[in-house]
C-alpha atoms as a PDB file:
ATOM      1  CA  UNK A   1      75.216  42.244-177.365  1.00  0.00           C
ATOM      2  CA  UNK A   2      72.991  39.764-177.034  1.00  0.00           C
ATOM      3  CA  UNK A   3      69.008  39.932-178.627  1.00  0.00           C
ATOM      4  CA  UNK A   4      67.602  40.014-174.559  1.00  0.00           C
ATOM      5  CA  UNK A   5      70.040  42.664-173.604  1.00  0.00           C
ATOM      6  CA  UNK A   6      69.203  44.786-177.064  1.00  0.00           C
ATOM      7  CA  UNK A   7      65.524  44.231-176.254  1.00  0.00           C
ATOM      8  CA  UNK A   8      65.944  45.216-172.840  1.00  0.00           C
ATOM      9  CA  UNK A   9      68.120  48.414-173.622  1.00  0.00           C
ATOM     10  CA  UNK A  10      65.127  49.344-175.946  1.00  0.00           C
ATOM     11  CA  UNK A  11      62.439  49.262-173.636  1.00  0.00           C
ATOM     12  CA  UNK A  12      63.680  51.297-171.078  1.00  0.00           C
ATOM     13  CA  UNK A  13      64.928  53.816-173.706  1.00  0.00           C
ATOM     14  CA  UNK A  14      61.471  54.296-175.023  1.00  0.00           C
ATOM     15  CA  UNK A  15      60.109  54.304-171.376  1.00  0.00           C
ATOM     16  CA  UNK A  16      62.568  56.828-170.358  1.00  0.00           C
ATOM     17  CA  UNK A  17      61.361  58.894-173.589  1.00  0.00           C
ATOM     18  CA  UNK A  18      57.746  58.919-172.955  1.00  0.00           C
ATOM     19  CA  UNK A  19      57.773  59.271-169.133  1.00  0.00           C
ATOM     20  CA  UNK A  20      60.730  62.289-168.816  1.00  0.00           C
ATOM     21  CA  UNK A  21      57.630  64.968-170.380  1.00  0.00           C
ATOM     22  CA  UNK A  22      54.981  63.628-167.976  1.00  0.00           C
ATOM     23  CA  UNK A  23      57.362  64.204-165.068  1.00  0.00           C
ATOM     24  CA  UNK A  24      58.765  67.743-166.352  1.00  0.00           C
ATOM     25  CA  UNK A  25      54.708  68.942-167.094  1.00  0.00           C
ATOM     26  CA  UNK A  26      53.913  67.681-163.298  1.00  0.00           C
ATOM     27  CA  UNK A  27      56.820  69.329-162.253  1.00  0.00           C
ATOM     28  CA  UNK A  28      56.132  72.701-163.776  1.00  0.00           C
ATOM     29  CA  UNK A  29      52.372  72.297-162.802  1.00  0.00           C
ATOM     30  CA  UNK A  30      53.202  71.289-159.498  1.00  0.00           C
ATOM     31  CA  UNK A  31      55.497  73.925-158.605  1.00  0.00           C
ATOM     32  CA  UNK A  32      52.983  76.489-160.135  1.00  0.00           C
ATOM     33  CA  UNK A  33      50.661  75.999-158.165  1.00  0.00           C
ATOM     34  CA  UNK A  34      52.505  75.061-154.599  1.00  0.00           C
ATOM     35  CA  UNK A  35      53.625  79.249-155.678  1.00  0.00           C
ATOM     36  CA  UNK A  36      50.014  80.069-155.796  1.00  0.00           C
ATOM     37  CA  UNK A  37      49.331  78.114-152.506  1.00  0.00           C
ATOM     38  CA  UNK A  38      52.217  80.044-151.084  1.00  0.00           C
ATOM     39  CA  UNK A  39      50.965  83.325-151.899  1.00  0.00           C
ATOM     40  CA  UNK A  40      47.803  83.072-150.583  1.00  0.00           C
ATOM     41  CA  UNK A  41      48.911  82.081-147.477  1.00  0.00           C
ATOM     42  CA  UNK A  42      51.368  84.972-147.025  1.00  0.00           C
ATOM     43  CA  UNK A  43      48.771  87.286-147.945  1.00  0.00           C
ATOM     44  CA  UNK A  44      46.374  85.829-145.266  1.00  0.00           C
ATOM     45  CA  UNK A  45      49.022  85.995-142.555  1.00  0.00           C
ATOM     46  CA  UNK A  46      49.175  89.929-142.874  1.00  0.00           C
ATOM     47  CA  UNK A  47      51.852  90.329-145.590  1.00  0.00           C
ATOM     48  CA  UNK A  48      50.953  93.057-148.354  1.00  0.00           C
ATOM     49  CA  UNK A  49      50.124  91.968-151.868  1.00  0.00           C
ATOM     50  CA  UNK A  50      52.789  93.589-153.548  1.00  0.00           C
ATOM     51  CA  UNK A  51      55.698  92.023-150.983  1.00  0.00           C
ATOM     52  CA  UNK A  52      53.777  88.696-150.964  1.00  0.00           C
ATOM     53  CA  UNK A  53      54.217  88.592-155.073  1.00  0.00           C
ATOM     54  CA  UNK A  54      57.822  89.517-154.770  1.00  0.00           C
ATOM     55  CA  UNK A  55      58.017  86.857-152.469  1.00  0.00           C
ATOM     56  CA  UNK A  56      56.359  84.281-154.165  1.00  0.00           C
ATOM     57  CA  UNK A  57      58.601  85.331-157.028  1.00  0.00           C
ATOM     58  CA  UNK A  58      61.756  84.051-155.261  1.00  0.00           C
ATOM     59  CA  UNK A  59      59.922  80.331-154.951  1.00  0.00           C
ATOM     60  CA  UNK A  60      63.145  77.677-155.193  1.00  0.00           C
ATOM     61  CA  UNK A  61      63.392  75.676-157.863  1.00  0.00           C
ATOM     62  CA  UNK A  62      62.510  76.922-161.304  1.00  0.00           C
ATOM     63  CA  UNK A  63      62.703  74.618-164.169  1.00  0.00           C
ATOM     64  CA  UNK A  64      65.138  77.003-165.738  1.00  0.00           C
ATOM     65  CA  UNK A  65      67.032  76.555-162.492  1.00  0.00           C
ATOM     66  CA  UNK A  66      67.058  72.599-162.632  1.00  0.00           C
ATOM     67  CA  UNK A  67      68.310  72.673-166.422  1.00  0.00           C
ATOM     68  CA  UNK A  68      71.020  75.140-165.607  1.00  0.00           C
ATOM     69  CA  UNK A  69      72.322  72.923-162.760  1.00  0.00           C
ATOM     70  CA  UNK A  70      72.133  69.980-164.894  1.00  0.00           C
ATOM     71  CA  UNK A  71      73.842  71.561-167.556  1.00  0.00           C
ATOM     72  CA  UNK A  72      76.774  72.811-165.337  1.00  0.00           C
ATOM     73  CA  UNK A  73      77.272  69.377-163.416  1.00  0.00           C
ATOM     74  CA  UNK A  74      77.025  67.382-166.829  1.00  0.00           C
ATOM     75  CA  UNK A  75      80.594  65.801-167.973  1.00  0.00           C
ATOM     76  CA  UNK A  76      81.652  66.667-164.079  1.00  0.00           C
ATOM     77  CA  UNK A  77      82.864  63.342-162.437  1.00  0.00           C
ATOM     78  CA  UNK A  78      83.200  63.247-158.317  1.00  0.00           C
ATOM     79  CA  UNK A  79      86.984  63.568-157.445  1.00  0.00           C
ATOM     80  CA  UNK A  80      88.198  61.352-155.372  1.00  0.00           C
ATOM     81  CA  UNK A  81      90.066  61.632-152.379  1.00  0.00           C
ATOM     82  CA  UNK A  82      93.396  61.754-152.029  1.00  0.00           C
ATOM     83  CA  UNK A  83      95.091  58.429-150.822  1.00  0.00           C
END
């Protein structure tokens, strides 16, 4: 490996490293409050506050969620077709 390509490899390591938390906390924050928005505009359209937080509850797309699919699709390698 040459001293460009070792260079290289490093930078986007540590650039990987120091974005991935920025992107999970805007994540989280994002979908937190896109819940909230949600909500609020279930309430206003007539829905009751207790069915509107069950609702909101069932949001897509937890974090949790996200992990657990990476987690199950890690080491998994697209089949191919049969010839």
């Amino acid at each position: 490996m040459s001293i460009g390509s070792l260079l290289t490899t490093v930078f986007y390591f540590f650039k990987m490293f120091f974005t991935f938390p920025r992107v999970l906390w805007s994540y989280y924050f994002g979908r937190k409050s896109a819940v909230r928005r949600f909500r609020k505009e279930l309430i206003s359209s007539g829905v009751p506050r207790k069915e509107a937080n069950e609702l909101a509850q069932l949001y897509p797309f937890k974090l949790s969620e996200v992990w657990e699919l990476a987690r199950k699709t890690r080491g998994v390698r697209a089949s191919r077709r049969p010839a």
